[in-house]
PDB file of N, CA and C in Angstrom:
ATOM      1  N   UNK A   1     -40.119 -50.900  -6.671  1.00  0.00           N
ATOM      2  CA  UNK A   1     -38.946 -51.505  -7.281  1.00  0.00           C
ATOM      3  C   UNK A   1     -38.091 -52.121  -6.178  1.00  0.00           C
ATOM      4  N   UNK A   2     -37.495 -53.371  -6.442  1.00  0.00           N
ATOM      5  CA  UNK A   2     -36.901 -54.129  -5.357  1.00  0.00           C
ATOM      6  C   UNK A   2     -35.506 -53.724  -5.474  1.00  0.00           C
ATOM      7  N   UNK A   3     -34.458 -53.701  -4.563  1.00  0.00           N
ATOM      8  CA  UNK A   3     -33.069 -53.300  -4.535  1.00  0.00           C
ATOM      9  C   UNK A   3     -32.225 -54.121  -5.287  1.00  0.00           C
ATOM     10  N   UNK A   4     -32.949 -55.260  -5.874  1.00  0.00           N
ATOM     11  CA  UNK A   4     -32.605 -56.129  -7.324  1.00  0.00           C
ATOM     12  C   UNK A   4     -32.498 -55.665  -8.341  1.00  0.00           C
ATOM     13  N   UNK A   5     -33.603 -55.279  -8.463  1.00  0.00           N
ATOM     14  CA  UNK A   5     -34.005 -54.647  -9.712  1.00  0.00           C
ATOM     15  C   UNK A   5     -33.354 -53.353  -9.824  1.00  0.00           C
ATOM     16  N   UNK A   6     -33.228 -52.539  -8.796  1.00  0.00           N
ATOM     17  CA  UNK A   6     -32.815 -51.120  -9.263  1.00  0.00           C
ATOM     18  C   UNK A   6     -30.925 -51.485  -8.969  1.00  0.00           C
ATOM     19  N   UNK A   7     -30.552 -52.235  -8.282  1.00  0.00           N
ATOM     20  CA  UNK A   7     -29.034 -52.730  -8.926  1.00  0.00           C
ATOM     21  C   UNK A   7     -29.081 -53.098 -10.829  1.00  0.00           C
ATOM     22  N   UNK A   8     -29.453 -54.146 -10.961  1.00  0.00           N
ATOM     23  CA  UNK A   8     -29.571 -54.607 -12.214  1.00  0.00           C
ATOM     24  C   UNK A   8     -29.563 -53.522 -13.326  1.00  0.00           C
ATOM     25  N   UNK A   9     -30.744 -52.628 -13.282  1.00  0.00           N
ATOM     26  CA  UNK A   9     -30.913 -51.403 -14.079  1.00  0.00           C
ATOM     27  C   UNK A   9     -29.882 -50.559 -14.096  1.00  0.00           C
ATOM     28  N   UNK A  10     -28.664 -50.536 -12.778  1.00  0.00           N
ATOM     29  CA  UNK A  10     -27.968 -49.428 -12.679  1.00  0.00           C
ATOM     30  C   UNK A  10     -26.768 -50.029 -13.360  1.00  0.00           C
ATOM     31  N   UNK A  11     -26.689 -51.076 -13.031  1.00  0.00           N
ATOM     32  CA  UNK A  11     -25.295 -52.517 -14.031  1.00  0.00           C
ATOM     33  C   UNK A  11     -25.705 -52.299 -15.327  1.00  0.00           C
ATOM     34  N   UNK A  12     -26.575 -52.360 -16.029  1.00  0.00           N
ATOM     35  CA  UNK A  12     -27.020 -52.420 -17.401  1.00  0.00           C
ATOM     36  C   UNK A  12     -26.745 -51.169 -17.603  1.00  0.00           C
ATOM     37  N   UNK A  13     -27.220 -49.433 -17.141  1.00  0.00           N
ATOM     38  CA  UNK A  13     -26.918 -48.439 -17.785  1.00  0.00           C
ATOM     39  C   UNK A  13     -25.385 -48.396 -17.716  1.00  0.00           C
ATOM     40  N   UNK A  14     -25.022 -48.766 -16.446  1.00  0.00           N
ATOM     41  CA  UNK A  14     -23.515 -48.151 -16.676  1.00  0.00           C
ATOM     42  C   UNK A  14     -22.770 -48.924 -17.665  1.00  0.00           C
ATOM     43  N   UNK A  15     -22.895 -50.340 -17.934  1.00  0.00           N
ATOM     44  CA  UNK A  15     -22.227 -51.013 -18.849  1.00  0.00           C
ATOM     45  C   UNK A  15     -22.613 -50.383 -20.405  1.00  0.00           C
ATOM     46  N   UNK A  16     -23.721 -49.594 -20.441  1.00  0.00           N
ATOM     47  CA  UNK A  16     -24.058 -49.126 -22.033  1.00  0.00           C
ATOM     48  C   UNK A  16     -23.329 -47.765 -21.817  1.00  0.00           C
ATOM     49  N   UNK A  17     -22.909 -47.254 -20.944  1.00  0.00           N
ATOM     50  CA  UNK A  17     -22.236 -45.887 -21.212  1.00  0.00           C
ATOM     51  C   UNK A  17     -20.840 -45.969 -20.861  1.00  0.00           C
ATOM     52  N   UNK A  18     -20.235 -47.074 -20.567  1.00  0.00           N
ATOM     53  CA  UNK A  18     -19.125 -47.335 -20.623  1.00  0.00           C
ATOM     54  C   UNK A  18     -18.500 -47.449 -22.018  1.00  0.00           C
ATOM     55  N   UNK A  19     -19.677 -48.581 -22.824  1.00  0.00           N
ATOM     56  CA  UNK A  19     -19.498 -49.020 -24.090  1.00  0.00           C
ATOM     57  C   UNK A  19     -19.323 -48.064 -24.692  1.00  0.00           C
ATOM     58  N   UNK A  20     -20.177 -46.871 -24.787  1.00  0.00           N
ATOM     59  CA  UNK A  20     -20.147 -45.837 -25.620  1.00  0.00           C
ATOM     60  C   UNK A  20     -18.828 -45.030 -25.160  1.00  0.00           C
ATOM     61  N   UNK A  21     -18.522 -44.944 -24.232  1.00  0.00           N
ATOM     62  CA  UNK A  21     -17.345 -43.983 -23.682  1.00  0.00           C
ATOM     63  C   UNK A  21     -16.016 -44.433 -24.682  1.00  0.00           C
ATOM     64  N   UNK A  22     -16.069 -46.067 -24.041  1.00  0.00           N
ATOM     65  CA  UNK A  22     -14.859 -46.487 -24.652  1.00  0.00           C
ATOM     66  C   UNK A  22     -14.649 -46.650 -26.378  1.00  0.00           C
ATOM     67  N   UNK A  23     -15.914 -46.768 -27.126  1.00  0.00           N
ATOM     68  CA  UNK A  23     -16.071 -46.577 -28.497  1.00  0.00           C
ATOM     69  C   UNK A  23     -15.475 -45.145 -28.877  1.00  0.00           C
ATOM     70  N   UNK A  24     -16.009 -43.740 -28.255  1.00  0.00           N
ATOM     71  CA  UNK A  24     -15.813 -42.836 -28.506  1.00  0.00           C
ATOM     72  C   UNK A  24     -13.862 -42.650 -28.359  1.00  0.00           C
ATOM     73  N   UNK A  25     -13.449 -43.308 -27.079  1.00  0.00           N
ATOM     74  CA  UNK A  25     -11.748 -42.884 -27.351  1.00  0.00           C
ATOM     75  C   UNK A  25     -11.247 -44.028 -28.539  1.00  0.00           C
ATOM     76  N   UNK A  26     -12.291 -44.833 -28.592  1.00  0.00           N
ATOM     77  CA  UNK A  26     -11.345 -45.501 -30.140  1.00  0.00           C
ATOM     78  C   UNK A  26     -11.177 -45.017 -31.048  1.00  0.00           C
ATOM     79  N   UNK A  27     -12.384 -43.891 -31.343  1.00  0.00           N
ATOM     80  CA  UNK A  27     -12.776 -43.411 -32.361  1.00  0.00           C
ATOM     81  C   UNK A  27     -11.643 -41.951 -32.595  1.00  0.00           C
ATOM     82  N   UNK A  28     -11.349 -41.500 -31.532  1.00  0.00           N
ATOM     83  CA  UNK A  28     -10.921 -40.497 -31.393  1.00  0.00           C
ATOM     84  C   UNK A  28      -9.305 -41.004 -31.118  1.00  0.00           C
ATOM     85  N   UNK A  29      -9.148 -42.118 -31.219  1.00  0.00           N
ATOM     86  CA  UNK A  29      -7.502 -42.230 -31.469  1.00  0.00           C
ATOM     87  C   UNK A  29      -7.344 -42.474 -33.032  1.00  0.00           C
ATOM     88  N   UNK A  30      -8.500 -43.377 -33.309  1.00  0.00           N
ATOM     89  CA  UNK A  30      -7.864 -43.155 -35.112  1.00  0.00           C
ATOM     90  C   UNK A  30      -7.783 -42.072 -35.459  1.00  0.00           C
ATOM     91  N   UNK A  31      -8.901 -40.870 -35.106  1.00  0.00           N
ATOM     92  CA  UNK A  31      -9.020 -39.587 -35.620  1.00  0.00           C
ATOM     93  C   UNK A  31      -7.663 -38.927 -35.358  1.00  0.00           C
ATOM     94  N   UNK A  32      -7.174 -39.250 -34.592  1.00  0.00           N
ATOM     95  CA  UNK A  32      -5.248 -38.660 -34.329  1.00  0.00           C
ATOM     96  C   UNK A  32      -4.404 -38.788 -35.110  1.00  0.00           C
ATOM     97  N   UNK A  33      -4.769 -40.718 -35.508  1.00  0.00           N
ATOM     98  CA  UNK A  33      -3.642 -41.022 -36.327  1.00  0.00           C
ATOM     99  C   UNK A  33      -3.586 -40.792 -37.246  1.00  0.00           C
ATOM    100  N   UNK A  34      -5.107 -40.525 -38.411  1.00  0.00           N
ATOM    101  CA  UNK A  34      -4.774 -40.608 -39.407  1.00  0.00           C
ATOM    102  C   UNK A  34      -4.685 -38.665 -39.371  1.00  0.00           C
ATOM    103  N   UNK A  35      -4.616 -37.630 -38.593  1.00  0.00           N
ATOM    104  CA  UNK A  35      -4.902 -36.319 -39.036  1.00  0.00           C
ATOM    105  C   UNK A  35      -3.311 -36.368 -38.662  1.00  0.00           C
ATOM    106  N   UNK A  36      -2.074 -37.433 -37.804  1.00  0.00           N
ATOM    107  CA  UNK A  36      -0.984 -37.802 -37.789  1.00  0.00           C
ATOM    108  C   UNK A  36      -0.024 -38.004 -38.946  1.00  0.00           C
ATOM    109  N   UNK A  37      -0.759 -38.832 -39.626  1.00  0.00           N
ATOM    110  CA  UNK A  37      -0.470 -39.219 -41.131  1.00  0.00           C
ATOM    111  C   UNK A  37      -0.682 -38.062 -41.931  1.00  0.00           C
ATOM    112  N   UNK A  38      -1.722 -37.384 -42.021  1.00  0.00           N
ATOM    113  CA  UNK A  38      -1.415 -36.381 -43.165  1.00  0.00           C
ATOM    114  C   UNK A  38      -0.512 -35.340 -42.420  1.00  0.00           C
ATOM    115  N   UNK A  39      -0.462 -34.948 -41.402  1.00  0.00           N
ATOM    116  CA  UNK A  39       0.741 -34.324 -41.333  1.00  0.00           C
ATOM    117  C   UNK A  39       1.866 -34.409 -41.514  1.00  0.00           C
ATOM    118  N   UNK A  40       2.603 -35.712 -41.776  1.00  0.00           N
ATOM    119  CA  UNK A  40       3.893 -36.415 -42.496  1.00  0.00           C
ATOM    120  C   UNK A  40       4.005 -36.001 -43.667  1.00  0.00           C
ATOM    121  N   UNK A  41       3.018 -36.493 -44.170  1.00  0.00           N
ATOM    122  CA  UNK A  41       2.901 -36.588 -45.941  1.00  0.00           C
ATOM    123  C   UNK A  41       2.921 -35.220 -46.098  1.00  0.00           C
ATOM    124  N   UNK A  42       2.207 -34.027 -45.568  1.00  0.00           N
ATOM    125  CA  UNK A  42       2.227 -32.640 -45.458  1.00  0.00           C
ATOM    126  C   UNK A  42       3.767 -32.394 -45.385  1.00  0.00           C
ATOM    127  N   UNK A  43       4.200 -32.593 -44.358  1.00  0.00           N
ATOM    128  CA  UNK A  43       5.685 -32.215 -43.842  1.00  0.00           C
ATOM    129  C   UNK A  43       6.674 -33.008 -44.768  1.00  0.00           C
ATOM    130  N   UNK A  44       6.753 -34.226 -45.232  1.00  0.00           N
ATOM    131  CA  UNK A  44       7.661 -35.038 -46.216  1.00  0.00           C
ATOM    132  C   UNK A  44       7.394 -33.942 -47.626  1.00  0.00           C
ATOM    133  N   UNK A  45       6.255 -33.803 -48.057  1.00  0.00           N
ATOM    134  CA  UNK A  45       6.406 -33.377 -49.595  1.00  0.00           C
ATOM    135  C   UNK A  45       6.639 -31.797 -49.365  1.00  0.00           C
ATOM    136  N   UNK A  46       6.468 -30.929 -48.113  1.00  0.00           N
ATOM    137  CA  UNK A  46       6.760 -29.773 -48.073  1.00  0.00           C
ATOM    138  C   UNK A  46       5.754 -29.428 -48.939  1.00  0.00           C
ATOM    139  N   UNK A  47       4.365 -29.031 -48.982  1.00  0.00           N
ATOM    140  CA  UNK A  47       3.452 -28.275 -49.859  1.00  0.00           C
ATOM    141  C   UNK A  47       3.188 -26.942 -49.031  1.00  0.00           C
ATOM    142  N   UNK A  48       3.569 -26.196 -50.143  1.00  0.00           N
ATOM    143  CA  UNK A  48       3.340 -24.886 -50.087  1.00  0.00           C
ATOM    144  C   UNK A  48       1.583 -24.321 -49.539  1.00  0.00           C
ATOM    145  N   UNK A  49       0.874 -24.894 -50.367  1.00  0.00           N
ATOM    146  CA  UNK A  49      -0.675 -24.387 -49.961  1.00  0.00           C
ATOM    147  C   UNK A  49      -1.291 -25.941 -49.794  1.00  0.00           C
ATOM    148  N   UNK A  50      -2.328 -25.977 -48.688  1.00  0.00           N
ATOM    149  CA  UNK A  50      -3.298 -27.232 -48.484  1.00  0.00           C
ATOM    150  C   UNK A  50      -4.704 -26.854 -47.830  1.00  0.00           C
ATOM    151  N   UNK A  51      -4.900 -27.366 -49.067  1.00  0.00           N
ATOM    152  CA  UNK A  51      -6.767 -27.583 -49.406  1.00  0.00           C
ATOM    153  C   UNK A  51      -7.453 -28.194 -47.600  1.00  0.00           C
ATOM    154  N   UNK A  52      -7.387 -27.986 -46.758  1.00  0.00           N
ATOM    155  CA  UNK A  52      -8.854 -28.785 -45.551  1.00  0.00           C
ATOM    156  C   UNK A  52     -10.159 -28.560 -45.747  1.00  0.00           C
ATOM    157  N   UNK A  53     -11.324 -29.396 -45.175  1.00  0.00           N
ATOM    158  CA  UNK A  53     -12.401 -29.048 -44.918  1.00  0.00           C
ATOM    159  C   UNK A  53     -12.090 -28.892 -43.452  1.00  0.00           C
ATOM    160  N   UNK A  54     -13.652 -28.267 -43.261  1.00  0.00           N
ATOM    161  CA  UNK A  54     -14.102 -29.186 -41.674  1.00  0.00           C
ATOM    162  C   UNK A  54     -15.242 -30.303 -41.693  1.00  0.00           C
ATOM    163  N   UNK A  55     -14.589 -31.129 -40.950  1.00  0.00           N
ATOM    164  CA  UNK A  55     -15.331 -32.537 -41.457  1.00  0.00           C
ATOM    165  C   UNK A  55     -16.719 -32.423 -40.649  1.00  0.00           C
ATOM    166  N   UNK A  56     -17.598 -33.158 -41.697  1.00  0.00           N
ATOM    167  CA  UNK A  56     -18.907 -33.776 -41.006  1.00  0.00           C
ATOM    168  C   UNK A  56     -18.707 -34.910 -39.160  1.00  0.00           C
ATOM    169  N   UNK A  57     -19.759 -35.102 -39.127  1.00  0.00           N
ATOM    170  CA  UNK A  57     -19.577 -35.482 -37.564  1.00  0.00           C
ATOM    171  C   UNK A  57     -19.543 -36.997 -37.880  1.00  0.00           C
ATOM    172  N   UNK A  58     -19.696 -37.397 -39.309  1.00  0.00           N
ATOM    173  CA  UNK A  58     -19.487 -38.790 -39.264  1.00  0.00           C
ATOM    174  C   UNK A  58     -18.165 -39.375 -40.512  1.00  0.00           C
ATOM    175  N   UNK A  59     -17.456 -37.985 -40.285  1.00  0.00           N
ATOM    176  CA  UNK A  59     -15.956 -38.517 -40.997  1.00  0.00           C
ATOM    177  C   UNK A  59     -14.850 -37.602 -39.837  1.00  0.00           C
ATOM    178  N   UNK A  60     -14.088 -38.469 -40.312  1.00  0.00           N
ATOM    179  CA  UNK A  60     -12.820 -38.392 -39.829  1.00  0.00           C
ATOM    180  C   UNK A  60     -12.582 -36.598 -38.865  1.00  0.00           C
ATOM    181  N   UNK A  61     -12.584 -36.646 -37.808  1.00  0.00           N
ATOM    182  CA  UNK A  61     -11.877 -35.291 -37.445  1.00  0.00           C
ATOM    183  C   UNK A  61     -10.823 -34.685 -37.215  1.00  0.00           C
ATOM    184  N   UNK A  62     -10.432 -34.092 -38.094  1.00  0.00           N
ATOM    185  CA  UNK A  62      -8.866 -33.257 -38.499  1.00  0.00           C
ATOM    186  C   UNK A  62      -8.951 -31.556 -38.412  1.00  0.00           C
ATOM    187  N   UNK A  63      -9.735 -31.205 -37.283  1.00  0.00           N
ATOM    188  CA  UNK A  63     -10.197 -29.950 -36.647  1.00  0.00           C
ATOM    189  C   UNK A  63      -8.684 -29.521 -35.695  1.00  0.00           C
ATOM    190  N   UNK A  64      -7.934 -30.601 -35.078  1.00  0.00           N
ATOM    191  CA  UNK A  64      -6.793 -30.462 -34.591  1.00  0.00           C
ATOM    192  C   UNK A  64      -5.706 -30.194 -35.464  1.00  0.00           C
ATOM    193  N   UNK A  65      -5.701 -31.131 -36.787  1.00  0.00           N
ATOM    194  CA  UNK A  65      -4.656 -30.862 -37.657  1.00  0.00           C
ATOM    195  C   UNK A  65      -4.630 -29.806 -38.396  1.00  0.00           C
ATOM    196  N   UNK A  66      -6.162 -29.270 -38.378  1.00  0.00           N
ATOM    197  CA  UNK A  66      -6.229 -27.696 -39.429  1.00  0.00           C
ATOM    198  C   UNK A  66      -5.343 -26.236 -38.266  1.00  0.00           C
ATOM    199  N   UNK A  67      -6.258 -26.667 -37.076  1.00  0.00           N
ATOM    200  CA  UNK A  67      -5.394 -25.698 -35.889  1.00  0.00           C
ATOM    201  C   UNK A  67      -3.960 -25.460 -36.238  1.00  0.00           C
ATOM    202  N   UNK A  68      -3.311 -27.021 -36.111  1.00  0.00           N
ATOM    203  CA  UNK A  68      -1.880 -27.254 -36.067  1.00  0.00           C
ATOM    204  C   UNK A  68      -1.247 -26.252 -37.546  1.00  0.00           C
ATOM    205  N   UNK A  69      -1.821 -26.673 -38.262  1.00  0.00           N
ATOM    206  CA  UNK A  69      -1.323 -25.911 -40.044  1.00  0.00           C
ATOM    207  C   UNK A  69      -2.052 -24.611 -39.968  1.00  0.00           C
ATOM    208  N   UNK A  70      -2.886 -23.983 -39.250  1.00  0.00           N
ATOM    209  CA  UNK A  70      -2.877 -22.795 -39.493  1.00  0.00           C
ATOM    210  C   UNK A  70      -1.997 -21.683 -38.495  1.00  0.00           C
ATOM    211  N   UNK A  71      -1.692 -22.821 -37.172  1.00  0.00           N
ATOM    212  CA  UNK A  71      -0.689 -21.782 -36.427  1.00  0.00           C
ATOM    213  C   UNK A  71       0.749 -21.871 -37.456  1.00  0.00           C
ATOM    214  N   UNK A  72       0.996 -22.875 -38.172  1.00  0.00           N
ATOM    215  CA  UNK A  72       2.656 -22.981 -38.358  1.00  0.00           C
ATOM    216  C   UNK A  72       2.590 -22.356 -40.107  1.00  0.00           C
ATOM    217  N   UNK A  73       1.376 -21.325 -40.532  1.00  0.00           N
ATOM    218  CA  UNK A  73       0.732 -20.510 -41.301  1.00  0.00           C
ATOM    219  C   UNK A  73       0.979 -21.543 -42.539  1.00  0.00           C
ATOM    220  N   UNK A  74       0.347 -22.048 -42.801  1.00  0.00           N
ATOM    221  CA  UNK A  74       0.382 -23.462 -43.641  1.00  0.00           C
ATOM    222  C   UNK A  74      -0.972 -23.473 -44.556  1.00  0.00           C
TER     223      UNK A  74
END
């Protein structure tokens, strides 16, 4: 392998795991906002008892917001 080639290969992986890196904090800032949002709507209507799952790995993760409502015994 020429010192071309094994540059090139090393530009190409790192640019695909960058991609993925930076996909993953996009992904994981909506997952804030919207587990953000139901905590409003939680806190605005004042509900006494609330229904969570724990989500699948390809919806929304609100694993932080269940934490948050089960320390403030919610």
């Amino acid at each position: 392998m020429k010192k071309n080639d094994f540059k090139n290969d090393f530009r190409c992986k790192a640019i695909q795991k960058l991609e993925l890196e930076s996909k993953k904090i996009t992904i994981k800032s909506k997952d804030k906002k919207i587990s953000n949002e139901i905590y409003k709507i939680i806190k605005k209507y004042d509900f006494k008892t609330i229904m969570l799952y724990i989500p699948l790995k390809l919806e929304v993760d609100i694993n932080d917001l269940i934490l948050k409502l089960r320390r403030e015994k919610k």
